[in-house]
N, C-alpha and C. Protein backbone atom coordinates (compact mmCIF):
# COMPACT_ATOMS: atom_id res chain seq x y z
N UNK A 1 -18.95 -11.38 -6.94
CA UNK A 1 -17.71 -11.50 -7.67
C UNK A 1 -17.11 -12.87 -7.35
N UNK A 2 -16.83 -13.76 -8.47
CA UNK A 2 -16.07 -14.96 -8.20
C UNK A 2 -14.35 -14.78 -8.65
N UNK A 3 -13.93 -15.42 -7.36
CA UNK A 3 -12.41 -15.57 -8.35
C UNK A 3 -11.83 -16.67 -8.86
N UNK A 4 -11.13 -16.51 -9.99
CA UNK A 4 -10.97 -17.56 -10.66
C UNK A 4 -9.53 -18.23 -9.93
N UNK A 5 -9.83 -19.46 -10.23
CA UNK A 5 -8.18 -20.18 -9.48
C UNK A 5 -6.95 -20.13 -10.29
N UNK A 6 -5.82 -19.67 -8.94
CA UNK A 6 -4.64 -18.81 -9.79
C UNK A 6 -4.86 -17.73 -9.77
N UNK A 7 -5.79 -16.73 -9.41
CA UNK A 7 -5.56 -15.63 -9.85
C UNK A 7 -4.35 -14.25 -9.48
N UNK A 8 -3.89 -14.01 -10.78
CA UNK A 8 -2.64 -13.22 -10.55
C UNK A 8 -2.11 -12.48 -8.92
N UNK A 9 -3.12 -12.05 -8.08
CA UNK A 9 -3.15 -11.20 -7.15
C UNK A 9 -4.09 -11.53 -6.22
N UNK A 10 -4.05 -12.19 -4.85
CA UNK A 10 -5.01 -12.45 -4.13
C UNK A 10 -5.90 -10.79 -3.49
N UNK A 11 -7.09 -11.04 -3.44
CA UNK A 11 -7.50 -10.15 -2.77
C UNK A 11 -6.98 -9.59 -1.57
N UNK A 12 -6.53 -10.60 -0.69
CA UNK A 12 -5.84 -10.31 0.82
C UNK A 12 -4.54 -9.64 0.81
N UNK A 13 -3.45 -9.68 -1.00
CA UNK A 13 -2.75 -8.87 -0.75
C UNK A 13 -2.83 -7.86 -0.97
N UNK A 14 -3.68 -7.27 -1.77
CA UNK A 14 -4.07 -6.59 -2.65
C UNK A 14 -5.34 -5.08 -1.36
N UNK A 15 -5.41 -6.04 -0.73
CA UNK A 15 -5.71 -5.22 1.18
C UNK A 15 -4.58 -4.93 1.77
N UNK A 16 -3.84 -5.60 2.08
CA UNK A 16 -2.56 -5.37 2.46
C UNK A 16 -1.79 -4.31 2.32
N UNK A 17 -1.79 -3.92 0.62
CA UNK A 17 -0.91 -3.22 0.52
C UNK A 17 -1.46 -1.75 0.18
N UNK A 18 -3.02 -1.93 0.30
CA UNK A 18 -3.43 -0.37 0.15
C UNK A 18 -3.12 -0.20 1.81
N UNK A 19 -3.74 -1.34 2.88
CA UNK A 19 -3.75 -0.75 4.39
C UNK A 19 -2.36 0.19 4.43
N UNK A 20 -0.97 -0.43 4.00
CA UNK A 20 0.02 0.18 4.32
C UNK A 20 0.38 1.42 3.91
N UNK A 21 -0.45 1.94 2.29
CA UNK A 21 0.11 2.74 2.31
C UNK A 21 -1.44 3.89 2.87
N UNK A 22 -2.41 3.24 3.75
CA UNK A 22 -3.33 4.06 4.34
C UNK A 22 -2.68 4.49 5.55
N UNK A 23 -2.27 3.29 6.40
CA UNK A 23 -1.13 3.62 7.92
C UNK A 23 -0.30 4.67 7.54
N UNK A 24 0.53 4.84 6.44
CA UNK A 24 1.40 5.31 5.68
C UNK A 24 1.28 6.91 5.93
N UNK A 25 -0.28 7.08 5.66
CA UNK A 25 -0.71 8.51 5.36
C UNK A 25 -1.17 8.95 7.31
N UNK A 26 -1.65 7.76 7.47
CA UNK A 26 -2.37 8.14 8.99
C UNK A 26 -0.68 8.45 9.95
N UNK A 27 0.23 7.76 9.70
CA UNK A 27 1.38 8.26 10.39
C UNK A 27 1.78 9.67 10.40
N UNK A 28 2.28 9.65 8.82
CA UNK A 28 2.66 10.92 8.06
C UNK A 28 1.80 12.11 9.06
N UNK A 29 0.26 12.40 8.83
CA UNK A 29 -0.81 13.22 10.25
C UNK A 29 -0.17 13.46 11.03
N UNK A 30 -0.13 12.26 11.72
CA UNK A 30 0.45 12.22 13.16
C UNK A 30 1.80 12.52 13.36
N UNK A 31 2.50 12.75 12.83
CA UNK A 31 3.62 13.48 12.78
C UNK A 31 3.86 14.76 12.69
N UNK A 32 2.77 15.52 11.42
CA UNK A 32 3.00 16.84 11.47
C UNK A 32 1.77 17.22 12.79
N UNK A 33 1.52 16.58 12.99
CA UNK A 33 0.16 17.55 13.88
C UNK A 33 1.37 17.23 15.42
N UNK A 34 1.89 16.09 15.69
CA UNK A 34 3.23 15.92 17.29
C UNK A 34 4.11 16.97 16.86
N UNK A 35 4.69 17.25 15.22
CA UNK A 35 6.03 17.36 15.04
C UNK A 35 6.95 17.25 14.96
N UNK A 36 6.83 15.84 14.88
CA UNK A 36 7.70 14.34 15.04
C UNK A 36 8.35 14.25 13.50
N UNK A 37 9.45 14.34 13.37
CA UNK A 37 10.41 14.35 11.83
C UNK A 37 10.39 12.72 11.69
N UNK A 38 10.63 11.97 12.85
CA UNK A 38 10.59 10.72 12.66
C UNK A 38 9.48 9.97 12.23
N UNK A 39 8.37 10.46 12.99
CA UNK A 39 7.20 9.82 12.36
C UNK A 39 6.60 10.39 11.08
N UNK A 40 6.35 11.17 10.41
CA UNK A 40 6.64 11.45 8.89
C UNK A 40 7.68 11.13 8.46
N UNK A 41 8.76 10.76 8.73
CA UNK A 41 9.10 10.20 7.89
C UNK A 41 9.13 9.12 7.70
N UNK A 42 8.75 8.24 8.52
CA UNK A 42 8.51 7.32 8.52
C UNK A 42 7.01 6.73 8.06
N UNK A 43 6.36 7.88 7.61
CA UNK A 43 5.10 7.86 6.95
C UNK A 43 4.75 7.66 5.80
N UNK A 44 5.83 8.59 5.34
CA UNK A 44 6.22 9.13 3.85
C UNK A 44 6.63 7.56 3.30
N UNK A 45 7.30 6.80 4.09
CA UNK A 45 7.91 5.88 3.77
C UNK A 45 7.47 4.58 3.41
N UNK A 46 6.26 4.20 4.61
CA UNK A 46 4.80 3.82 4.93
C UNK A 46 4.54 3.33 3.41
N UNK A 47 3.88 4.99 3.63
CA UNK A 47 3.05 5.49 2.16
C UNK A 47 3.61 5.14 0.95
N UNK A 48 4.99 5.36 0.71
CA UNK A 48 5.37 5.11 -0.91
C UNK A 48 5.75 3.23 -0.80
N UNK A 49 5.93 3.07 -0.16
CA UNK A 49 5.87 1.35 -0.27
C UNK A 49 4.81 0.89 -0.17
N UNK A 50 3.46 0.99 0.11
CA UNK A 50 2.16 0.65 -0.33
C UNK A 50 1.99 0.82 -1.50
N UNK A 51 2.59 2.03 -1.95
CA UNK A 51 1.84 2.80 -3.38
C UNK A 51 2.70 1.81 -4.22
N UNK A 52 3.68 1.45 -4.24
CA UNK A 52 4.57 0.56 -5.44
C UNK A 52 4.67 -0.56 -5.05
N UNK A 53 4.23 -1.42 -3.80
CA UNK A 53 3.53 -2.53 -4.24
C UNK A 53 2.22 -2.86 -5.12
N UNK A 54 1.32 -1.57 -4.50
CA UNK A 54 0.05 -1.70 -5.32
C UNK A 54 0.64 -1.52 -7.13
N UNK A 55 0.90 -0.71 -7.00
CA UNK A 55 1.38 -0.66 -8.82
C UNK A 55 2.28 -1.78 -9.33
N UNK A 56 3.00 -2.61 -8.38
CA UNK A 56 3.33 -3.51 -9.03
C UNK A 56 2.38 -4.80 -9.08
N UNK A 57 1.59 -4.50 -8.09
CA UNK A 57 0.77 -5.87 -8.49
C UNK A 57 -0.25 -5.52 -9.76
N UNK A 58 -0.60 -4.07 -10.20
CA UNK A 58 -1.10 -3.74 -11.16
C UNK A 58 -0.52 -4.32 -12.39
N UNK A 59 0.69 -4.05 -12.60
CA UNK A 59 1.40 -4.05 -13.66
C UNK A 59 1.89 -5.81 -13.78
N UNK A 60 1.79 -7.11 -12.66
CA UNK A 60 1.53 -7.99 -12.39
C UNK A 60 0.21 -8.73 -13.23
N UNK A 61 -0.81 -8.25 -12.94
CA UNK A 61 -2.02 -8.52 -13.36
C UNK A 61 -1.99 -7.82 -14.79
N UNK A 62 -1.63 -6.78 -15.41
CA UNK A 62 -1.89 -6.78 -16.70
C UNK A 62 -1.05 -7.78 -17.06
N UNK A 63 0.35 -7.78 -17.54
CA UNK A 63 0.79 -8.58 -18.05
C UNK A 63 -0.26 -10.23 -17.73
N UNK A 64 -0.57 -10.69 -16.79
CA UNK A 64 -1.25 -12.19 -17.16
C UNK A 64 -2.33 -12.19 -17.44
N UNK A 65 -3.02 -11.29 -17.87
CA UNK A 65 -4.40 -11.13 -18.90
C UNK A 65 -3.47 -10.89 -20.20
């Protein structure tokens, strides 16, 4: 796979922001399995800010095609 220069979304963020909302989910675990309210929620939180960066860089990249 080549990338073209400029392209809308670097690969490295585009890692980034799935890792976070993977930590996201691996917290969230580790919370219900301690019982920790803080760390789910702070998972949950993780998790949905990965997920809507990724969709915004989606919705990023359509529009510049």
């Amino acid at each position: 796979m080549t990338l073209r220069k400029g392209s809308p979304m670097s690969i490295g963020k585009k890692f980034a922001h799935k890792a976070e909302a993977v930590k996201g989910s691996l917290k969230r675990t580790a919370g219900r399995l301690t019982g920790s309210r803080r760390l789910r929620a702070g998972g949950r939180r993780d998790r949905f800010n990965g997920n809507m960066k990724q969709a915004g860089a989606k919705v990023k990249d359509a529009v510049k095609h």
